[in-house]
Protein backbone atom coordinates (compact mmCIF):
# COMPACT_ATOMS: atom_id res chain seq x y z
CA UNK A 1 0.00 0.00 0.00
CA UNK A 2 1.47 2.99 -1.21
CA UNK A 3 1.26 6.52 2.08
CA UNK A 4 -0.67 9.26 0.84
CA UNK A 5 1.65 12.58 0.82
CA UNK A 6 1.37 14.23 3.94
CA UNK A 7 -0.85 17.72 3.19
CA UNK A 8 0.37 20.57 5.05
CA UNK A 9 -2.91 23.34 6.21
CA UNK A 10 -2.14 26.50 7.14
CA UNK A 11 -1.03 26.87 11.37
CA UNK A 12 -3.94 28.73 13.46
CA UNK A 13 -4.41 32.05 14.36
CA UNK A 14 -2.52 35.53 13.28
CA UNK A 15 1.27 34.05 13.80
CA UNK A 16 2.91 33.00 10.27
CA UNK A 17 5.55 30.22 12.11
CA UNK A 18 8.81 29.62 10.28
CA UNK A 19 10.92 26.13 11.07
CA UNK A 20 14.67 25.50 10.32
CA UNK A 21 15.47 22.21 11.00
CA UNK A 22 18.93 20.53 10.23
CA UNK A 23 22.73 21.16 11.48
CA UNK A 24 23.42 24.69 12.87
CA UNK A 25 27.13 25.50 13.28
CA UNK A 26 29.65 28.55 12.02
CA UNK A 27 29.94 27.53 8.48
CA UNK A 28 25.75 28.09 8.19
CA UNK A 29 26.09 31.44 9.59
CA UNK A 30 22.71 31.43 10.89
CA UNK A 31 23.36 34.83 13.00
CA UNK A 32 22.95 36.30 8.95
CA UNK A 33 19.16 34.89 9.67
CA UNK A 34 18.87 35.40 12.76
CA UNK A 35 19.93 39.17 11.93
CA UNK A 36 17.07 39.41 9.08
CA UNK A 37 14.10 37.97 11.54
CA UNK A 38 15.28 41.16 13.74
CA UNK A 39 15.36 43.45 11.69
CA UNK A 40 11.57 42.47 10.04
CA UNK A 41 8.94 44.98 11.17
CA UNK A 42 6.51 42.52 11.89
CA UNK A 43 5.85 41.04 15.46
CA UNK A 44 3.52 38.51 14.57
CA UNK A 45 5.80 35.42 13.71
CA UNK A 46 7.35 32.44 15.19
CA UNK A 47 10.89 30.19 14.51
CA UNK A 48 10.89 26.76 15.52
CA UNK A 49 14.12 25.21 15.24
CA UNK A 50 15.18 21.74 15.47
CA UNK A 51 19.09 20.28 15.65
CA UNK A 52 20.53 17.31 17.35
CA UNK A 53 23.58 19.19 18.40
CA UNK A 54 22.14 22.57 20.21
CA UNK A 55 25.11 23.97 21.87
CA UNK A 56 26.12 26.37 19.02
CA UNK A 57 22.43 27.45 18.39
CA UNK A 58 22.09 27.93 22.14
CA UNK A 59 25.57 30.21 22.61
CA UNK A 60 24.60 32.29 19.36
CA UNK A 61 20.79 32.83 20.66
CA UNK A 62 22.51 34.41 24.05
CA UNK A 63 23.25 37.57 21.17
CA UNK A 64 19.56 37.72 20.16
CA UNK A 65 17.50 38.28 23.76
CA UNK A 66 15.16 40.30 22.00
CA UNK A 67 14.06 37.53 20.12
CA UNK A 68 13.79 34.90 23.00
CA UNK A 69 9.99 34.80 23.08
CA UNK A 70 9.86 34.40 19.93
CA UNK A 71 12.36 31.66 19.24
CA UNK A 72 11.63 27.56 20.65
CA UNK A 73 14.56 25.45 20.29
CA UNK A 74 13.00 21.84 20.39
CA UNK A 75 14.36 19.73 23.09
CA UNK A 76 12.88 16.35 22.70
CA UNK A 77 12.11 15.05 19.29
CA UNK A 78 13.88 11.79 18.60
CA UNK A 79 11.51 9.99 15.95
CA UNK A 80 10.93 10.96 12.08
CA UNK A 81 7.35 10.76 13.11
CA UNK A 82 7.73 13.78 15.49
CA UNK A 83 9.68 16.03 13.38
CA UNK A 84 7.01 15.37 10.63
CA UNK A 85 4.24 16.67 13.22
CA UNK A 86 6.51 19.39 14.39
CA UNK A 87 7.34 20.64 10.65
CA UNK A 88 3.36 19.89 9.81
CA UNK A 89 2.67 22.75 12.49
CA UNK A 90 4.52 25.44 10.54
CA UNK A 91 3.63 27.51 7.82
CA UNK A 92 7.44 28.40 6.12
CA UNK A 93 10.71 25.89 6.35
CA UNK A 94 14.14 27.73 6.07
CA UNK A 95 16.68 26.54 4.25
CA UNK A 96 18.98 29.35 4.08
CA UNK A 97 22.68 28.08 3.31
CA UNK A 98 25.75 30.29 2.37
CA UNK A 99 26.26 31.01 -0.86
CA UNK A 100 30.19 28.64 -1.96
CA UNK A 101 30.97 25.71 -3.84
CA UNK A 102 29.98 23.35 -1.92
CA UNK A 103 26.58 24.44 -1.27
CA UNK A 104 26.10 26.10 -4.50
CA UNK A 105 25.97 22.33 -6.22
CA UNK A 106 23.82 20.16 -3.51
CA UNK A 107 19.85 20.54 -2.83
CA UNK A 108 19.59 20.72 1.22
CA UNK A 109 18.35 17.79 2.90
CA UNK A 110 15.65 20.07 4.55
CA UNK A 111 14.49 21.20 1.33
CA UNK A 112 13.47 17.52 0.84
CA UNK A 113 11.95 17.00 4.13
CA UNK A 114 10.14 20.59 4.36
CA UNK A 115 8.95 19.59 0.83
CA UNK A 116 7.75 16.12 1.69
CA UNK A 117 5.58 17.49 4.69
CA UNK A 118 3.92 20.08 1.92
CA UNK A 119 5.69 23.08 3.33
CA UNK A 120 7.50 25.55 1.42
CA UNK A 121 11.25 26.62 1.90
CA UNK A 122 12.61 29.61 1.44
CA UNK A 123 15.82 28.78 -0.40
CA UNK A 124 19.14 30.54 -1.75
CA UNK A 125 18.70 31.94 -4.79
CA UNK A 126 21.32 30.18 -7.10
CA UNK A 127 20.86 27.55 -9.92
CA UNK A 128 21.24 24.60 -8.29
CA UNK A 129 17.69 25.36 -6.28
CA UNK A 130 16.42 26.63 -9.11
CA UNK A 131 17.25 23.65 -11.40
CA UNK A 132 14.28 22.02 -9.34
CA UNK A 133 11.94 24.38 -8.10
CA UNK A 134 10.22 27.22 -9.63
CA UNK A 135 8.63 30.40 -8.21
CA UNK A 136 5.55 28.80 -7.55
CA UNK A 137 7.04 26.02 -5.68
CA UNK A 138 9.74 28.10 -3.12
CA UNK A 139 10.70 30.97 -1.68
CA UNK A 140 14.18 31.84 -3.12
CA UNK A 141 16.49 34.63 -1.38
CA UNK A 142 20.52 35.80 -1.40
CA UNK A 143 22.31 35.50 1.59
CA UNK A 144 22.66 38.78 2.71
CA UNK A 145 20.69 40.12 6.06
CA UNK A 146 18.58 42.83 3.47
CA UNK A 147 17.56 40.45 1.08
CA UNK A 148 16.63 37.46 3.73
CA UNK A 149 14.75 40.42 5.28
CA UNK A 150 13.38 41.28 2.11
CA UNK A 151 12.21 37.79 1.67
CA UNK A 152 10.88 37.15 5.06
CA UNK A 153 8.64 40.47 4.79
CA UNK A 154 7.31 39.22 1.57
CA UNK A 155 6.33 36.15 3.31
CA UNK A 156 4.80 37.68 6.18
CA UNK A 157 2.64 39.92 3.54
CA UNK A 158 1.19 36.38 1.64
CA UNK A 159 -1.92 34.67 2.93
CA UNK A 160 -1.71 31.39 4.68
CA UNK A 161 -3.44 29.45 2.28
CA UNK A 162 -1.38 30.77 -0.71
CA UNK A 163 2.22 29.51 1.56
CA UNK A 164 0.21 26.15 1.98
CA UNK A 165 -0.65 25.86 -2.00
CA UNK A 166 3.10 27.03 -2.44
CA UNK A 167 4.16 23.93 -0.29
CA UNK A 168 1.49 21.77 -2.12
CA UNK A 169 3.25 22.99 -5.23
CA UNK A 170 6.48 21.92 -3.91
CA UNK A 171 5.41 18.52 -2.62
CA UNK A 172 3.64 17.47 -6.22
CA UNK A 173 7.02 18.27 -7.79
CA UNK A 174 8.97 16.26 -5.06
CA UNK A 175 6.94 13.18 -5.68
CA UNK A 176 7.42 13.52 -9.42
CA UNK A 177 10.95 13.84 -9.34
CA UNK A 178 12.04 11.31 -7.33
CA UNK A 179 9.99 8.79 -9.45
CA UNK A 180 12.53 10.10 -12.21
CA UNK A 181 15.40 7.74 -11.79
CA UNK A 182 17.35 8.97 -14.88
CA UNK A 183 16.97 12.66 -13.71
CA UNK A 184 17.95 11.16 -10.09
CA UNK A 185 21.06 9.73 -11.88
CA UNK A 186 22.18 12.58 -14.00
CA UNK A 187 22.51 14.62 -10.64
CA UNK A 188 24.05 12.39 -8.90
CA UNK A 189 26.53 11.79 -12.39
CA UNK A 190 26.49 15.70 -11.99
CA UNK A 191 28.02 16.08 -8.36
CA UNK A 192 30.49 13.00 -8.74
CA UNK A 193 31.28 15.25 -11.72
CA UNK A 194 32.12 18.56 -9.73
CA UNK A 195 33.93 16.58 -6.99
CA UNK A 196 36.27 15.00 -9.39
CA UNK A 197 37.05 18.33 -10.37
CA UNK A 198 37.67 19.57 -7.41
């Protein structure tokens, strides 16, 4: 018997809630994100964030106390099943990475797993990304505190039900990839390609 995709609504009430899940450490320089939910003028939003390792996310939120109410660092989920319900509770994943080579050539892991739960991720704006989704499937952005900002504002201004059909959007092209072998293949081809190079 074959799951049905998950289908993501859109989270209760006024608060548009944002999720990063994943690794957190200096080479994400997530204080660059951090520094763009500060500097948003809305009040109404939320981050969830979810890591296995939380002592650098917990030293670097000591230089954000300002946003402490509005930040939960998840303590105890330990099963794919919770961090599917935890994701399914958000409106907007982030997947906001550094723009080098390494991360120029590789889709994030969370982009799958936002994508899978039928939640749209706001991305970095560089081919790789766009090689798979389009602007009716993600959020894209430069990494840059302005433009994340920028992005984050734009997200704030867009109904709930048009970031859930955005997600939808996202999950439909998921599930139609990834029953694309040969397109599966050439990417992988693609990045034993680049690391050859290297």
């Amino acid at each position: 018997m074959t799951k049905r995709p998950l289908k993501s609504l859109p989270s209760q009430g006024d608060t548009v809630r944002f999720i990063n899940i994943g690794t957190l450490d200096r080479l994400r320089a997530f204080d660059v994100v951090l520094d763009a939910f500060e500097n948003m003028a809305f009040s109404n939003w939320h981050l969830d964030i979810v890591v296995s390792d939380k002592e650098y996310i917990r030293t670097l939120l000591t230089r954000y106390p300002t946003l402490k109410v509005k930040i939960t660092l998840h303590e105890g989920i330990h099963t794919l099943d919770e961090l599917r319900a935890t994701v399914k509770k958000n409106d907007i994943g982030i997947a906001l990475l550094p723009s080098n080579h390494f991360y120029n050539t590789v889709i994030a892991n969370k982009i799958i797993h936002y994508a899978s739960c039928g939640l749209p991720a706001l991305m970095i704006n560089n081919e790789k990304n766009h090689s798979i989704f389009s602007e009716d499937q993600a959020y894209f952005s430069d990494f840059d505190v302005d433009s994340i900002t920028a992005s984050l504002t734009k997200m704030m201004h867009t109904p709930k039900e048009k970031l859930a059909q955005t997600g939808k959007q996202a999950q439909d092209k998921l599930l139609h990839i990834r029953r694309n072998y040969k397109v599966l293949a050439k990417e992988l081809s693609d990045i034993m390609d680049d690391i050859v190079v290297l």
